[in-house]
Protein backbone atom coordinates (compact mmCIF):
# COMPACT_ATOMS: atom_id res chain seq x y z
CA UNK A 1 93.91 37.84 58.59
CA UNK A 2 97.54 38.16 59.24
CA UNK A 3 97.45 42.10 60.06
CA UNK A 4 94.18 41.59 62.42
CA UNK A 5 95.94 38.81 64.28
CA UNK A 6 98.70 41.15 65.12
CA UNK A 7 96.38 43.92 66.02
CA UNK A 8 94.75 41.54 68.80
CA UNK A 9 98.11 40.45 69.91
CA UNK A 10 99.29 43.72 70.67
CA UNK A 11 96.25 44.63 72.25
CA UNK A 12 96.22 41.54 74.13
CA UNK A 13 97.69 42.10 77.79
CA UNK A 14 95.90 45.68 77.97
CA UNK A 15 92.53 43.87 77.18
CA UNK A 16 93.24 41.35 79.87
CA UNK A 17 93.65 44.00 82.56
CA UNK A 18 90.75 46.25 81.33
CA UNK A 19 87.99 46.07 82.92
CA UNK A 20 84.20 45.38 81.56
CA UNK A 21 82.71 48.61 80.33
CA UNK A 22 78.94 47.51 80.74
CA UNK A 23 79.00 44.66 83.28
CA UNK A 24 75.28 45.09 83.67
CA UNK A 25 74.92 44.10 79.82
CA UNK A 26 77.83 41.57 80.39
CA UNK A 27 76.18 39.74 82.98
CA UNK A 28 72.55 39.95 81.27
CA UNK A 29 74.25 38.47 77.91
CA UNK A 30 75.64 35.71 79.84
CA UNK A 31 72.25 34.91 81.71
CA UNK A 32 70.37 34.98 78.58
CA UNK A 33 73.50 32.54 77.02
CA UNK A 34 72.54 30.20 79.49
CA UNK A 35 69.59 29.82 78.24
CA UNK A 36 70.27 27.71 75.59
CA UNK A 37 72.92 25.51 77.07
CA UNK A 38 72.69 22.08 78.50
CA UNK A 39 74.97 20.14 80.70
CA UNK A 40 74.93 17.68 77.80
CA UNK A 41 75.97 20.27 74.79
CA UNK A 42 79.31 20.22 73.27
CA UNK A 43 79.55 24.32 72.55
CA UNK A 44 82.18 26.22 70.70
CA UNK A 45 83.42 30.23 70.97
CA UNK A 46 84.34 31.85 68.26
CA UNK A 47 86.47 35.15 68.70
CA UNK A 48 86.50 34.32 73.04
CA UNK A 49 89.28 36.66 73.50
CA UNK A 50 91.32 36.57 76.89
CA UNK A 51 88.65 33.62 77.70
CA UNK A 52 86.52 35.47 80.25
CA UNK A 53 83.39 34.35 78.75
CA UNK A 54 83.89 31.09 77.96
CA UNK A 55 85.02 30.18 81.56
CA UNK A 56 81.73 32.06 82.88
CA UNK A 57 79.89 29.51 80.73
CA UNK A 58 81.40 26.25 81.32
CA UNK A 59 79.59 25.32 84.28
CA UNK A 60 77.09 25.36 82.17
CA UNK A 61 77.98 22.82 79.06
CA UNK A 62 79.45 19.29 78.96
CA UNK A 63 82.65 20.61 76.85
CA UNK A 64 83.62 24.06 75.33
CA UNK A 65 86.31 24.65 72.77
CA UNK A 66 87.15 28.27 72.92
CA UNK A 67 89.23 29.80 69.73
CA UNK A 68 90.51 33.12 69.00
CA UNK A 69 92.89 34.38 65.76
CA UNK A 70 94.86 36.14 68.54
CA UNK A 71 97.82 34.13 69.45
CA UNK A 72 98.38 36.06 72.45
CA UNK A 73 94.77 36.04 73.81
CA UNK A 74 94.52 32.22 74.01
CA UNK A 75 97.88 32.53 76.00
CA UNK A 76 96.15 34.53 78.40
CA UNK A 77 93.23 32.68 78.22
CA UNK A 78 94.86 29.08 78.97
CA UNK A 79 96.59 30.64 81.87
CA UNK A 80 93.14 31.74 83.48
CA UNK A 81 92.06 28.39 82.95
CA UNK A 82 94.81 26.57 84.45
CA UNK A 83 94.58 29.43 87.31
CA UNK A 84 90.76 27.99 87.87
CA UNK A 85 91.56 24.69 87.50
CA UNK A 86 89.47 24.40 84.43
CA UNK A 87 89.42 21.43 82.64
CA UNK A 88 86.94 20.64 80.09
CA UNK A 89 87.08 23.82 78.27
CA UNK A 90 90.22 23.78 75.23
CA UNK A 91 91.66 27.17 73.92
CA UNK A 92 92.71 26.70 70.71
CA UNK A 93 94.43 29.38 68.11
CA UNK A 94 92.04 29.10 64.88
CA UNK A 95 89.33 30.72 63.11
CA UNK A 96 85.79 29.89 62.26
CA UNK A 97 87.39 28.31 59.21
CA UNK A 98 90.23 26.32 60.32
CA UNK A 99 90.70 22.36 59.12
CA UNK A 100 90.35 21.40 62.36
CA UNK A 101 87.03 22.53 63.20
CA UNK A 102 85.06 19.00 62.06
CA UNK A 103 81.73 19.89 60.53
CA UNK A 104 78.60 18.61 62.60
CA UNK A 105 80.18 18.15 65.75
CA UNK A 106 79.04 21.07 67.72
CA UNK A 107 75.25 21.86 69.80
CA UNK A 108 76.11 25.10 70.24
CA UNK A 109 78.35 28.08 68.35
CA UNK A 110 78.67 30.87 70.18
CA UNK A 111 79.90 34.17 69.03
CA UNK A 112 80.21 37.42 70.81
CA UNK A 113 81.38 41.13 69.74
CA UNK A 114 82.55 39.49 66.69
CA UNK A 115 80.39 38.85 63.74
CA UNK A 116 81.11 42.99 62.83
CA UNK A 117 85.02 42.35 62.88
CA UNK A 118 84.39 39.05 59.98
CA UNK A 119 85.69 40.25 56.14
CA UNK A 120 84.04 37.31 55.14
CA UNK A 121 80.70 37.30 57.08
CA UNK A 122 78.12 35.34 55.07
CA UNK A 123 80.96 32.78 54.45
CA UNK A 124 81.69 32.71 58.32
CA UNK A 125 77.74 32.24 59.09
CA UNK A 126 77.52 28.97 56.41
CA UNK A 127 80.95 27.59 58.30
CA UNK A 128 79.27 28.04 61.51
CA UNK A 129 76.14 26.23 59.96
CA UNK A 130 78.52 23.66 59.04
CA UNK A 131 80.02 22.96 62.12
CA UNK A 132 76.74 22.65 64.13
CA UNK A 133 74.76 19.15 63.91
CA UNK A 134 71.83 19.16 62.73
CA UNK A 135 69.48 21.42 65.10
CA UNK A 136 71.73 23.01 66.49
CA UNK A 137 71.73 26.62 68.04
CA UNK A 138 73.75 29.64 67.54
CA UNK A 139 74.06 32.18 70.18
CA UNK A 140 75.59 35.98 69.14
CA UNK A 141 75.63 39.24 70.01
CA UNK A 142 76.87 41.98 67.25
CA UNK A 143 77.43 45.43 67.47
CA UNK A 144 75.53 47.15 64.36
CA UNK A 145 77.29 50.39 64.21
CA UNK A 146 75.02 51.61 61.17
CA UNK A 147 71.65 52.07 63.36
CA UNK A 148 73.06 54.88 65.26
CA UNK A 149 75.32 56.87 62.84
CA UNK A 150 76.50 56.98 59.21
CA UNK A 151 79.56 58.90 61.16
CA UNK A 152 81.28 55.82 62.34
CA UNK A 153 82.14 54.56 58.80
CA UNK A 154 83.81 57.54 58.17
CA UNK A 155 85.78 58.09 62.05
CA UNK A 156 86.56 53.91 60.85
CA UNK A 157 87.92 55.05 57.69
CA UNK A 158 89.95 57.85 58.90
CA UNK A 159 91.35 55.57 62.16
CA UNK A 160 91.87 52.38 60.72
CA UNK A 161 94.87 53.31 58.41
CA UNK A 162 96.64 54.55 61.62
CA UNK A 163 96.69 50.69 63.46
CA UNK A 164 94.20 51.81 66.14
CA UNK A 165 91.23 50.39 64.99
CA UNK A 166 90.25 46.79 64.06
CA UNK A 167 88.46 46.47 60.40
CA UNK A 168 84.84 46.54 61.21
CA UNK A 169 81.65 46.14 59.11
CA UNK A 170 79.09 48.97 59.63
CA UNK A 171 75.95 47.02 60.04
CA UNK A 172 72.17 47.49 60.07
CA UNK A 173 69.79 45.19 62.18
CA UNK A 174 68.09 43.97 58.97
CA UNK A 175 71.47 43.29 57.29
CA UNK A 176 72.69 41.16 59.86
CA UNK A 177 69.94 38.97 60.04
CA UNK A 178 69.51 38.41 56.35
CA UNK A 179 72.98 37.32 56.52
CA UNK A 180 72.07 34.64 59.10
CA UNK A 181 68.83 33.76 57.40
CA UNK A 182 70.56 33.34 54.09
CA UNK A 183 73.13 31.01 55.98
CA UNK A 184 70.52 28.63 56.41
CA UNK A 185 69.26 29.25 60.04
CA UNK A 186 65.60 30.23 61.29
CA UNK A 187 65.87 32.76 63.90
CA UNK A 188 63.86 32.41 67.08
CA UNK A 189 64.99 35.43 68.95
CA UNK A 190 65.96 38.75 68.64
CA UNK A 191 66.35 41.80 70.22
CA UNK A 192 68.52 44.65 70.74
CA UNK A 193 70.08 44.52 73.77
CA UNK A 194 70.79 48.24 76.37
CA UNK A 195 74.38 49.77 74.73
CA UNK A 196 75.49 52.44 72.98
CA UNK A 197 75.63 51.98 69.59
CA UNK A 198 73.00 48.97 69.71
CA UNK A 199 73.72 45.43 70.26
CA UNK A 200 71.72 43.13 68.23
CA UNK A 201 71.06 39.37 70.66
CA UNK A 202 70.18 36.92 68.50
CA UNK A 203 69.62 32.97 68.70
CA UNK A 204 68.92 30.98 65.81
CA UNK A 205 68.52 27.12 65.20
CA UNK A 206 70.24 25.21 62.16
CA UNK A 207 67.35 24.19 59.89
């Protein structure tokens, strides 16, 4: 955990002034976000990042807490709120596993570009089923490297050693939603959204 939060902070400021490689999937993720969000739901985003996404969706939920392992990104990410004159959405350093995430007290768990980048992934998906009450939804998009080429485990393996490359999980379609099954969620939709390598969009409700 330690050496990814450092990546992330390094890599903070230059992610903050990049701009969005695919806004047409960007803004089609968001839209189909929305979707499942109420004006009544308390949400929270795991791995938000700079905050970008979580201050596209506020409008759209009673209360978002927004957290990131990345000191440096919820820096960045408070200052864009305070910039909009955002209130009712918290930053807050932590990960899915932090104390201070109270089980049951979520609608929503959202969690994009991020489920690939978890050591601990089944763990992560029973946490999240944790912190959502019962019913609840969960909302993620996941970059499964392993449907378009056994060649990116290798490139990871070669890159990673060098610092320029976060440690990422090589998933297939299948995997990843056995993993959320097996966490105790029923999925009710699913589909692979238009990127390069595929983006698996998936919503699934807390049984």
């Amino acid at each position: 955990m330690p050496d990814s939060a450092r990546f992330w902070d390094k890599r903070a400021d230059g992610y903050a002034k990049s701009p969005i490689k695919d806004m047409e999937s960007y803004e089609r993720t968001l839209e189909r976000a929305r979707a499942h969000l109420c004006e009544r739901d308390v949400a929270l985003e795991l791995g938000c990042g700079t905050g970008t996404t979580a201050l596209r969706l506020a409008p759209s939920v009673r209360r978002l807490v927004a957290t990131d392992l990345s000191t440096r990104m919820i820096e960045i990410a408070r200052e864009k709120a305070a910039a909009d004159r955002v209130e009712h959405v918290r930053f807050e350093r932590a990960t899915v596993f932090d104390d201070a995430l109270e089980p049951g007290s979520f609608d929503v768990v959202l969690a994009f570009n991020l489920l690939h980048l978890l050591d601990d992934l089944p763990g992560a998906l029973r946490r999240i089923h944790e912190l959502l009450k019962p019913g609840g939804t969960f909302v993620s998009k996941t970059v499964c490297l392993a449907e378009q080429s056994r060649l990116w485990s290798v490139l990871l393996a070669v890159i990673r050693p060098l610092g320029i490359a976060p440690s990422v999980r090589c998933l297939k379609i299948d995997e990843l939603e056995g993993i959320v099954t097996s966490a105790g969620f029923e999925i009710v939709e699913a589909d692979c959204l238009p990127a390069s390598p595929p983006s698996r969009f998936i919503v699934a409700r807390r049984v």
